[in-house]
Structures are given as C-alpha cells and as structure tokens.
Protein backbone atom coordinates (compact mmCIF):
# COMPACT_ATOMS: atom_id res chain seq x y z
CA UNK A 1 45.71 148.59 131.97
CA UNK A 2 44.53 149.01 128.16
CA UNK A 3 41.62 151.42 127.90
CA UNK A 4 38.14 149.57 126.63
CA UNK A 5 37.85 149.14 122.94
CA UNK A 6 34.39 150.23 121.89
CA UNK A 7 33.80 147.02 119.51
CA UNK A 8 33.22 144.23 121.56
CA UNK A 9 33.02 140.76 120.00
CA UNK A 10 30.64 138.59 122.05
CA UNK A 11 31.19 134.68 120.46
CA UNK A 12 28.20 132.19 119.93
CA UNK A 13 30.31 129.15 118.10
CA UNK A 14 26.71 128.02 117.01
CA UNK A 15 26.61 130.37 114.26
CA UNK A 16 29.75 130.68 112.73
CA UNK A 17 29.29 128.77 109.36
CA UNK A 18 32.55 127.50 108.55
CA UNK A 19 35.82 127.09 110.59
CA UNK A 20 36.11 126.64 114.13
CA UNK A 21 35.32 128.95 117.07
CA UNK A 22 39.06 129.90 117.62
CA UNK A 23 39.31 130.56 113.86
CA UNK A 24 36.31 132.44 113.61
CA UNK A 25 38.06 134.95 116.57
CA UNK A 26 41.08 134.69 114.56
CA UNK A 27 38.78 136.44 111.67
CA UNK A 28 37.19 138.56 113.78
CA UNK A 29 40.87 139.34 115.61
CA UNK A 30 42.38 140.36 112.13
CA UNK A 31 39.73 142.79 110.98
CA UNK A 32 40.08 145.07 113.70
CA UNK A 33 38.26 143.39 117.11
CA UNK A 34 40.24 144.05 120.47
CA UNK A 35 37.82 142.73 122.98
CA UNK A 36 36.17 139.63 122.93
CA UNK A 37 33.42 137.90 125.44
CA UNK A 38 33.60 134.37 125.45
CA UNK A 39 29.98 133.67 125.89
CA UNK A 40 29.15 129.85 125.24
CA UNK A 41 27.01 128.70 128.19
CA UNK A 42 26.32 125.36 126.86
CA UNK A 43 29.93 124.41 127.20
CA UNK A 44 31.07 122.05 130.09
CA UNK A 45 33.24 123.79 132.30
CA UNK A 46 36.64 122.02 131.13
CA UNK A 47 35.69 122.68 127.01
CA UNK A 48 35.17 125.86 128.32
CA UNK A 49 38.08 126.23 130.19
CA UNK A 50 40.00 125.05 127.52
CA UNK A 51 38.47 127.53 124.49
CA UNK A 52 38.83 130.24 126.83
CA UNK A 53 42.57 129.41 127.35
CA UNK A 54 42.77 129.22 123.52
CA UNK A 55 40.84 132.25 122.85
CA UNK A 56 43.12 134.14 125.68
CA UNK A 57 46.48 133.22 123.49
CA UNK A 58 44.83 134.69 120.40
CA UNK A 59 43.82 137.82 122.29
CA UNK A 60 46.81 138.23 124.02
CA UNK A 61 48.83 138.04 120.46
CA UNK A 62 46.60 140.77 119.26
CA UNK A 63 46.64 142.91 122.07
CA UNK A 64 43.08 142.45 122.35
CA UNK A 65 41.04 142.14 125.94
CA UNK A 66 38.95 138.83 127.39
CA UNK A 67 36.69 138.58 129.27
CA UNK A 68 34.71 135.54 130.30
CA UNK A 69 31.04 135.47 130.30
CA UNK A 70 29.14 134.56 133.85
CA UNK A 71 32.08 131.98 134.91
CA UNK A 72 34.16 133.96 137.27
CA UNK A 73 36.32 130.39 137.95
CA UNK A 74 37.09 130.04 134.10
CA UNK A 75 38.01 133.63 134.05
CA UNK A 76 40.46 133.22 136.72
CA UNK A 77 42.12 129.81 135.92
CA UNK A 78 42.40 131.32 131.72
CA UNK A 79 43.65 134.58 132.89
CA UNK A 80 41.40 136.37 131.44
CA UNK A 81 40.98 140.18 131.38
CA UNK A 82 37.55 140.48 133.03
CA UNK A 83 34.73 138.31 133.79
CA UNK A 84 31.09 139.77 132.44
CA UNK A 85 27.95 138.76 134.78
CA UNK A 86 24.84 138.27 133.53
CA UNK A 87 21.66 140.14 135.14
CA UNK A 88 20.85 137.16 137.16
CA UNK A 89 24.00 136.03 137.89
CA UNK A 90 27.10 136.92 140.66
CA UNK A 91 26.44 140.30 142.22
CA UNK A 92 29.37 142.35 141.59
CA UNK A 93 29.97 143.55 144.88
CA UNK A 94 29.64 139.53 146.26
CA UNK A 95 32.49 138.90 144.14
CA UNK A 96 34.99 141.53 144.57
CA UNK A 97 36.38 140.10 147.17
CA UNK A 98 37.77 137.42 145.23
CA UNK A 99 38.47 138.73 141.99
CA UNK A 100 42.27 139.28 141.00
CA UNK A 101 43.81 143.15 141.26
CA UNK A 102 43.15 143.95 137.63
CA UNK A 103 40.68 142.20 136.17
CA UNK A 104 37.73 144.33 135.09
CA UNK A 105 34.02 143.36 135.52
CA UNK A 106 31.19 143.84 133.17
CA UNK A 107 27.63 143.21 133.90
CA UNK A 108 24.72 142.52 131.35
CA UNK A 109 21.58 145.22 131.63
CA UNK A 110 18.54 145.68 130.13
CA UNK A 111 16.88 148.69 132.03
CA UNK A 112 17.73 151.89 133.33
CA UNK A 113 16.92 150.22 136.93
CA UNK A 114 19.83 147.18 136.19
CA UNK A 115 22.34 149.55 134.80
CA UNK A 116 22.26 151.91 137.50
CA UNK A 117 22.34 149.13 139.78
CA UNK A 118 25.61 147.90 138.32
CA UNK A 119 27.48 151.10 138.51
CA UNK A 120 26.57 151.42 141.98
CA UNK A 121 27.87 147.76 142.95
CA UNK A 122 31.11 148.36 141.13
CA UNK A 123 30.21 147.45 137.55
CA UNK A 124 33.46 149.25 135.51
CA UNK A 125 31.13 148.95 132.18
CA UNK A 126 27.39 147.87 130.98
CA UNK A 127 25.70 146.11 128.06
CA UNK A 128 22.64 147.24 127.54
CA UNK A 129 19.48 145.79 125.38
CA UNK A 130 18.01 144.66 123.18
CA UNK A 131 18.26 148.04 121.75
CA UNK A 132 16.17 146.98 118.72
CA UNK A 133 14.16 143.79 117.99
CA UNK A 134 16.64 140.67 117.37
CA UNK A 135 16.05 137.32 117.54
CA UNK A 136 19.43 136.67 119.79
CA UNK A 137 17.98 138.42 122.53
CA UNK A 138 14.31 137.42 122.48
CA UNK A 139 14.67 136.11 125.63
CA UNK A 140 15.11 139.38 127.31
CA UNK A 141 11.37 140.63 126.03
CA UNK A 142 10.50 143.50 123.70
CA UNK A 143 13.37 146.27 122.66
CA UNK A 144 14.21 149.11 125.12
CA UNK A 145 14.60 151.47 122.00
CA UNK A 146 17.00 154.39 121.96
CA UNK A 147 15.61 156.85 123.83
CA UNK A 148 16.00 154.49 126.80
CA UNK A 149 19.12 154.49 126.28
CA UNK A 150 19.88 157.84 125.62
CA UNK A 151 18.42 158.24 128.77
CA UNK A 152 20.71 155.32 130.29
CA UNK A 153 23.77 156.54 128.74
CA UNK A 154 23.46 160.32 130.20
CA UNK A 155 22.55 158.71 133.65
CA UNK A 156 25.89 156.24 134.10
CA UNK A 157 29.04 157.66 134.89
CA UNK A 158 30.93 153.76 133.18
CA UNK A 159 30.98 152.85 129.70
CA UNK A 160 27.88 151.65 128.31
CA UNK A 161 27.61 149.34 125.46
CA UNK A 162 24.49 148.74 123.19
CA UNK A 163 23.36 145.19 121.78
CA UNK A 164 20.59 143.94 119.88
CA UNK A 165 20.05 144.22 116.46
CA UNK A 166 22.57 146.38 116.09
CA UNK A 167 23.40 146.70 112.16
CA UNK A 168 25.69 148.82 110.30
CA UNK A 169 23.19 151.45 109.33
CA UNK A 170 22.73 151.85 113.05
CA UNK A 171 26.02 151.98 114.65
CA UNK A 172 25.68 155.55 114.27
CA UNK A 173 22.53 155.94 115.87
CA UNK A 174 23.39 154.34 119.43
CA UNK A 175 26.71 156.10 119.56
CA UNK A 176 24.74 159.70 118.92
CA UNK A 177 22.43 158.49 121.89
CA UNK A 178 25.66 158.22 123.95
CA UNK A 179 26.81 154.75 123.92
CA UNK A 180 30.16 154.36 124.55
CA UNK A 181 30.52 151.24 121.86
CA UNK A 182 28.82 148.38 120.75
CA UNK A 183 28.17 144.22 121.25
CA UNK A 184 27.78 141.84 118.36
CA UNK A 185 27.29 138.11 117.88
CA UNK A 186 25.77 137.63 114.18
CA UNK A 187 26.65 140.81 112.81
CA UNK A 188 30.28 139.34 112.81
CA UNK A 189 30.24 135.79 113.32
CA UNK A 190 27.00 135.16 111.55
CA UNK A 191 28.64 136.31 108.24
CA UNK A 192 30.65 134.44 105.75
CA UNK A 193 33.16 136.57 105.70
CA UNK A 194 34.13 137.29 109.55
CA UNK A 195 37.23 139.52 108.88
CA UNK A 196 35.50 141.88 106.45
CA UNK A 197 32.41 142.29 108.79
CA UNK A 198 34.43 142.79 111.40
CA UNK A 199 36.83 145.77 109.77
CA UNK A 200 33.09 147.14 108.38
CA UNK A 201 32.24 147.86 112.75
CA UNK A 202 35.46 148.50 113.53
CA UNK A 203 35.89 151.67 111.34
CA UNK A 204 31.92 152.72 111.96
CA UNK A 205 32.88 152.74 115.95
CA UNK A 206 35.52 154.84 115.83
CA UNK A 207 34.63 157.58 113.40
C-alpha cells in the first residue's frame, strides 16, 4: 500500500474556471498532486459515481491515491483508495465492518476533541481546520489557529493534515507546528493556471 502523499487535492468543480472537473485533476495530476478527495456533495449519486470512476482512471495512471468524500457506496463501487467521513457523518468504527481489506479511511476534524476521537475509532489520518480564516470553511465557525494544532499534531499518533486558508506563505508554518501535509480546494483549483499552482505546493510540502 503507497505511503500518504502530504499534498492532498480536495476538488470543488464549482470553482475551477475553465475546463472540466476531470481536466482540472488532470492539471492538478501533472504538477505534482498524488492524492485527491473527490468532494462534490451536490452531485447525484450516479454523476457522482461516474466522476469518481473517471477521476479513479486518472489517479490510477498517475499513481496517485482516491479517496471519496462521505459516500462510502461510491467509494466502493469506483474502487477507490479510501473513503474520507465528514465530522457528522459514518462513524469509523460503524463502518469497518464493511469496508474492503485495504482501503484507508480519513475523517474530517476541527478540534482537538474530534481528532482524538478519530484516532481512537480507527481513523488512519485527520484533516483538521479551518486553520486560518477562509471563506470555504465558514461553515465550520471561527479558525482553530496554529497553536491548536500544534497542540493536535503532538497529541495524534496518525497523520494530520491542515486546511483552511492555507496559502503558500504558510505551508511552512503548519508543517513547523507538526502537520503531516496539507488540504486545498482554491489554492489549486481556484487558479487559472492549475498545474503551476499545483507544482508551487507540491515542492513547498516536501522541502
């Protein structure tokens, strides 16, 4: 089983200005990305089912990871890597029983309380945010800030990513406060030119 990248590319077709959603992974694919969430909750189940089986033969070709967000059943049926949950959705230890020998399982966290939680029900890796104000992830309520998640990161034992208004200038930040990568939405598919942003995160995460 591949080890986790630490860039992972979490997709919201909404934004991507030109192209299609499979392009825009296709971008994102060529400058550097090897995991991807396929996160696009508006979707009926069989578009869904059917970009995730699209997005899967890109990844595959790259050697890249997929995981599907919150839709366990898509995950299965597209053969996807891993399935990620979101904080109010499947537990992770309700599902195990029924997820496939292999497949990894991600859950979305957005306090020291949720991502301890996760680890203890199985969780193989967090996200964890907003880590600074973004307008994505307004939803979730004000930033946690870094020290929270220095704090989270030195308290998990599983990879921990950070999300939210995370920017090139502060890649380097939430690393040094122990993340083990980062999510993105805009910062890559929000741009104009996907592949270039995406080669831009890809070198930050791994210096």
């Amino acid at each position: 089983m591949n080890s986790l990248p630490r860039l992972c590319l979490i997709t919201d077709r909404r934004i991507v200005r030109k192209g299609t959603p499979t392009e825009a992974v296709k971008a994102a694919l060529d400058g550097g990305v090897r995991m991807v969430q396929l996160r696009e909750k508006d979707l009926p189940i069989r578009d869904l089912l059917t970009l995730a089986e699209e997005t899967r033969d890109l990844t595959r070709a790259y050697g890249a990871l997929l995981f599907i967000n919150d839709r366990l059943d898509v995950a299965i049926c597209a053969e996807a890597d891993g399935v990620h949950l979101p904080q109010n959705g499947l537990p992770v230890g309700g599902i195990r029983p029924v997820v496939p020998k292999g497949m990894r399982v991600g859950v979305s966290t957005h306090s020291l309380a949720e991502a301890t939680e996760a680890q203890a029900n199985g969780a193989e890796f967090v996200t964890f945010g907003p880590v600074y104000e973004t307008l994505s992830k307004a939803a979730y309520g004000e930033p946690v800030g870094v020290p929270v998640l220095k704090e989270t990161c030195r308290s998990l034992r599983i990879p921990v990513y950070a999300l939210g208004g995370i920017t090139a200038g502060r890649v380097g930040e939430v690393l040094e406060a122990g993340a083990f990568g980062v999510g993105l939405i805009s910062a890559i598919l929000g741009q104009d030119d996907i592949q270039a942003a995406a080669r831009e995160f890809s070198a930050l995460v791994e210096r």
